[in-house]
C-alpha atoms as a PDB file:
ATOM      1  CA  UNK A   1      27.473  68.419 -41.057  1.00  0.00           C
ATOM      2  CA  UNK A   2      27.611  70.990 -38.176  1.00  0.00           C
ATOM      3  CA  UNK A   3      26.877  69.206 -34.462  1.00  0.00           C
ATOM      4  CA  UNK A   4      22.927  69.065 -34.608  1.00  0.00           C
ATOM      5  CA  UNK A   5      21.479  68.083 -31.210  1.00  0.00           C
ATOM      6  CA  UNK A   6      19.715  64.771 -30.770  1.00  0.00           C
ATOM      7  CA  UNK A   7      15.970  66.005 -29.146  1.00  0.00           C
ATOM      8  CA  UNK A   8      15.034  64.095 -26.272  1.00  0.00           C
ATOM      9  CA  UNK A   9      11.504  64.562 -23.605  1.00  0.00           C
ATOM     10  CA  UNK A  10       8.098  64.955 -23.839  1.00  0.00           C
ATOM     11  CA  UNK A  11       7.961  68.324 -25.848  1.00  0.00           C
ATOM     12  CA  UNK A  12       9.941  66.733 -28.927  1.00  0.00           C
ATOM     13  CA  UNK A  13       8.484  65.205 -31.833  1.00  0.00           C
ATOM     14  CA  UNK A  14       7.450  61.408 -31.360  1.00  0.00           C
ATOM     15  CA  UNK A  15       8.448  58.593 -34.126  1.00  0.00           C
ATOM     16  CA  UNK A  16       5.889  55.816 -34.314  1.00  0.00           C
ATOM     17  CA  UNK A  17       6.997  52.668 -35.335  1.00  0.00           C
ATOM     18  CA  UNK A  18       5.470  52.807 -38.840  1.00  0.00           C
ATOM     19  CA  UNK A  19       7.345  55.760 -39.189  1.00  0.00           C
ATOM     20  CA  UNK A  20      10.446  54.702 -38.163  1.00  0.00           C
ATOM     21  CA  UNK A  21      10.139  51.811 -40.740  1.00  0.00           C
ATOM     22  CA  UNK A  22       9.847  53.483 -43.527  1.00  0.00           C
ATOM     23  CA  UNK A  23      12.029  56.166 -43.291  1.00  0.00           C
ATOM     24  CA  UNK A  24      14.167  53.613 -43.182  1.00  0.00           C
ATOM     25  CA  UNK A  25      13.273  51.927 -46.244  1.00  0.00           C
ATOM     26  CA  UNK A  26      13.563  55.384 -48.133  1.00  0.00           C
ATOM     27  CA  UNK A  27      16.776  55.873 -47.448  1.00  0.00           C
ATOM     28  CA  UNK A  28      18.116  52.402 -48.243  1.00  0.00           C
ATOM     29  CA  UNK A  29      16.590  53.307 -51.429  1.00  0.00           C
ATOM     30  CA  UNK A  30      18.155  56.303 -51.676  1.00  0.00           C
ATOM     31  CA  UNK A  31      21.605  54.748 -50.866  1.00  0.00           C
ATOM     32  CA  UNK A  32      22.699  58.261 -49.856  1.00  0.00           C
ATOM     33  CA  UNK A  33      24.817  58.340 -46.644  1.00  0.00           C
ATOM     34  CA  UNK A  34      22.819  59.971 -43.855  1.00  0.00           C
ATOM     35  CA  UNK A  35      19.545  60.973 -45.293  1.00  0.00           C
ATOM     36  CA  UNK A  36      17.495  61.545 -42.283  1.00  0.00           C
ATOM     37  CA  UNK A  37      13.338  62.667 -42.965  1.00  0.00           C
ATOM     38  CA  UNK A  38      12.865  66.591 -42.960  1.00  0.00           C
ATOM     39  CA  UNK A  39       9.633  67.699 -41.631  1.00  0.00           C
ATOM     40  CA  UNK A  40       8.329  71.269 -42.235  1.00  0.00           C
ATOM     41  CA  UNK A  41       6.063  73.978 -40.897  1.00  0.00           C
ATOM     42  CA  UNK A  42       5.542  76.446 -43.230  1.00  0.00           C
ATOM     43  CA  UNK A  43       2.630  79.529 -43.739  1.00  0.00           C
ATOM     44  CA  UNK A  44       0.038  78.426 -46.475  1.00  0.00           C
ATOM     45  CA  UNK A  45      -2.552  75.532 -47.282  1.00  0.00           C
ATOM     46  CA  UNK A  46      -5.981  75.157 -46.407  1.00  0.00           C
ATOM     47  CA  UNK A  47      -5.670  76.102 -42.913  1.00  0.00           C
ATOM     48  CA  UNK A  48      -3.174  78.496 -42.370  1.00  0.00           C
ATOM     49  CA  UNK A  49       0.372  76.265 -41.579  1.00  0.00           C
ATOM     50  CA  UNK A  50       0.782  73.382 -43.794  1.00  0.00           C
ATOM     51  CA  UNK A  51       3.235  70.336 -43.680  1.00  0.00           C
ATOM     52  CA  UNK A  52       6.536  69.084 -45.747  1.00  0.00           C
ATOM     53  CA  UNK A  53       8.430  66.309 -45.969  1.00  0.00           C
ATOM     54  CA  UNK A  54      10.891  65.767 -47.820  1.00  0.00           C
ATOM     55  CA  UNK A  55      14.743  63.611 -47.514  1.00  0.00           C
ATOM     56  CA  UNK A  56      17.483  65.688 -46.484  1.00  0.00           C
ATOM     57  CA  UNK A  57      21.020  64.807 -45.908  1.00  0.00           C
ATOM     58  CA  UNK A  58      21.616  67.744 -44.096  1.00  0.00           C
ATOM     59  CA  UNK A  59      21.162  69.561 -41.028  1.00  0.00           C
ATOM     60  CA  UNK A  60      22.352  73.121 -39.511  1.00  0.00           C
ATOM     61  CA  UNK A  61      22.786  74.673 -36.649  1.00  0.00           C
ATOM     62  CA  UNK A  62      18.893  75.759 -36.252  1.00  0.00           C
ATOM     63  CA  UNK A  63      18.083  72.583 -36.750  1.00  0.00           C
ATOM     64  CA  UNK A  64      16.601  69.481 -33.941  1.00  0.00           C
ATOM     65  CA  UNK A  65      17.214  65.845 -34.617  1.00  0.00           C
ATOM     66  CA  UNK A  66      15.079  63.106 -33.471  1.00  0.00           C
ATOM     67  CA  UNK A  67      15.149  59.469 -33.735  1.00  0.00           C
ATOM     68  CA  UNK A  68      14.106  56.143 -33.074  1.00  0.00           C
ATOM     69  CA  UNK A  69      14.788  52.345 -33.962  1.00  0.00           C
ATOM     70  CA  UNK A  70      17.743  53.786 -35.953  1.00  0.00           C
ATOM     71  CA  UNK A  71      15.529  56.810 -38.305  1.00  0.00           C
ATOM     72  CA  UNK A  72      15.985  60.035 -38.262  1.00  0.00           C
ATOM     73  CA  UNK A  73      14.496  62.937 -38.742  1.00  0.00           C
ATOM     74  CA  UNK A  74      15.213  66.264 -38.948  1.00  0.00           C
ATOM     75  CA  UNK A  75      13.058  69.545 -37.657  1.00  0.00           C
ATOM     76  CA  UNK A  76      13.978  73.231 -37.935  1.00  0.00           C
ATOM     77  CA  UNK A  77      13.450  75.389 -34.673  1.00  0.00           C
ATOM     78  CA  UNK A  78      10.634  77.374 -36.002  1.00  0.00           C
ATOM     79  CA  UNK A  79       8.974  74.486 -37.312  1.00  0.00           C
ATOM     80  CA  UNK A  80       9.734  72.422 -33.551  1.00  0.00           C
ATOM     81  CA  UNK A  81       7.500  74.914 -31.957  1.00  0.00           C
ATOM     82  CA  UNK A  82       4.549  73.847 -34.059  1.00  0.00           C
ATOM     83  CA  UNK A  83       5.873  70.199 -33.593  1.00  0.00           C
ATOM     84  CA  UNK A  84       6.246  69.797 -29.954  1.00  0.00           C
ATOM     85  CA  UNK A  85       4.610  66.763 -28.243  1.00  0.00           C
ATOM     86  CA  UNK A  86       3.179  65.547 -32.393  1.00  0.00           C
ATOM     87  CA  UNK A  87       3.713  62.026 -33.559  1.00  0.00           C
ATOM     88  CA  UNK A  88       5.137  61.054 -36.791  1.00  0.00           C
ATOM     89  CA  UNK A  89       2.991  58.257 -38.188  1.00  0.00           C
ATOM     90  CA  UNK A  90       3.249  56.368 -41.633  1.00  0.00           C
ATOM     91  CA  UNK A  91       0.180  55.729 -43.155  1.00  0.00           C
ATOM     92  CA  UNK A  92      -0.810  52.884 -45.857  1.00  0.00           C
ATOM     93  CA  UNK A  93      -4.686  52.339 -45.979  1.00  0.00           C
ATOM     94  CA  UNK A  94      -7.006  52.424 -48.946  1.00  0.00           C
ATOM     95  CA  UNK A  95      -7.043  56.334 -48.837  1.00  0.00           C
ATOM     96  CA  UNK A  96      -3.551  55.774 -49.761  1.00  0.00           C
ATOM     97  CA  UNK A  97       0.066  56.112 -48.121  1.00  0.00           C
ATOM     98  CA  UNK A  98       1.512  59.133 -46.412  1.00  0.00           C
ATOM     99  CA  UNK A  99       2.909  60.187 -43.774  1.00  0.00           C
ATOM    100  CA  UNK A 100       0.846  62.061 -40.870  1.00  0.00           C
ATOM    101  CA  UNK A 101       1.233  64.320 -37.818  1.00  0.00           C
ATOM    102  CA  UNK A 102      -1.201  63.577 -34.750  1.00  0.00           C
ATOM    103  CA  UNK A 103      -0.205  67.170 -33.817  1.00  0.00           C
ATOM    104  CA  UNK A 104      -1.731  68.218 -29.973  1.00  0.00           C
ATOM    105  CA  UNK A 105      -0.661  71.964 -31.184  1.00  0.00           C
ATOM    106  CA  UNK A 106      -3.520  72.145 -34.032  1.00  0.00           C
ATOM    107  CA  UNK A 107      -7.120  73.512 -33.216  1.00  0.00           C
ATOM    108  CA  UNK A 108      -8.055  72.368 -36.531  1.00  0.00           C
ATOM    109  CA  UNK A 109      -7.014  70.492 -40.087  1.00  0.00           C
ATOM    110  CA  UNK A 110      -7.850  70.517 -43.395  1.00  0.00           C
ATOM    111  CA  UNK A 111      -9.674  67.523 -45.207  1.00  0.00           C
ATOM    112  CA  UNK A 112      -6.584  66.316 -46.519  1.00  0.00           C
ATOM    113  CA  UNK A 113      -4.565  66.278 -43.227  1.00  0.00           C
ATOM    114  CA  UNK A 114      -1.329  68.371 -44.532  1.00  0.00           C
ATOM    115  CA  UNK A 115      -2.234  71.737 -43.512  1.00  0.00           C
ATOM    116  CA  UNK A 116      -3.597  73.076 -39.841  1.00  0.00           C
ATOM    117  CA  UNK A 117      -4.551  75.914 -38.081  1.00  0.00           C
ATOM    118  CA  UNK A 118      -3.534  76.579 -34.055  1.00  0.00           C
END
């Protein structure tokens, strides 16, 4: 794995607890040696941009790493832009469970929460 820097300040992506949590419980599951979380920004969905997340175990040299209370998670430059100042929250209500971006960037979502518009 290349050197990937560690994101720090107010324009990276935020980890909430819940987050942090169960990332961590993924990749315990996983029993893969650094799995970190990889969150996307691609074109498409409802809205315009839509979300991904998936478990990665690697990261390149385009690539920003956050983390908190020992999770990780992994953002691509591109996608960082889109990110900057969002928080990472795990979700597990009635509706279902998910993960979710409070994202300050997007002007509007979709119903479903995965896809935005700026």
């Amino acid at each position: 794995m290349p050197d990937t820097p560690l994101a720090t300040g107010k324009t990276g992506l935020r980890i909430a607890d819940s987050a942090a949590r169960r990332i961590a419980h993924l990749v315990k599951d996983e029993k893969t040696e650094g799995l970190m979380l990889r969150v996307t920004v691609s074109g498409g969905g409802c809205s315009g941009f839509q979300y991904g997340f998936g478990l990665d175990a690697d990261s390149g040299e385009d690539d920003v790493i956050f983390e908190a209370a020992g999770a990780r998670v992994v953002v691509d430059r591109m996608s960082q832009d889109l990110l900057a100042g969002a928080e990472l929250i795990y979700v597990d209500d009635l509706m279902g469970s998910y993960f979710k971006l409070d994202n300050p960037n997007a002007a509007s979502t979709c119903g479903c929460g995965s896809s935005f518009s700026i």
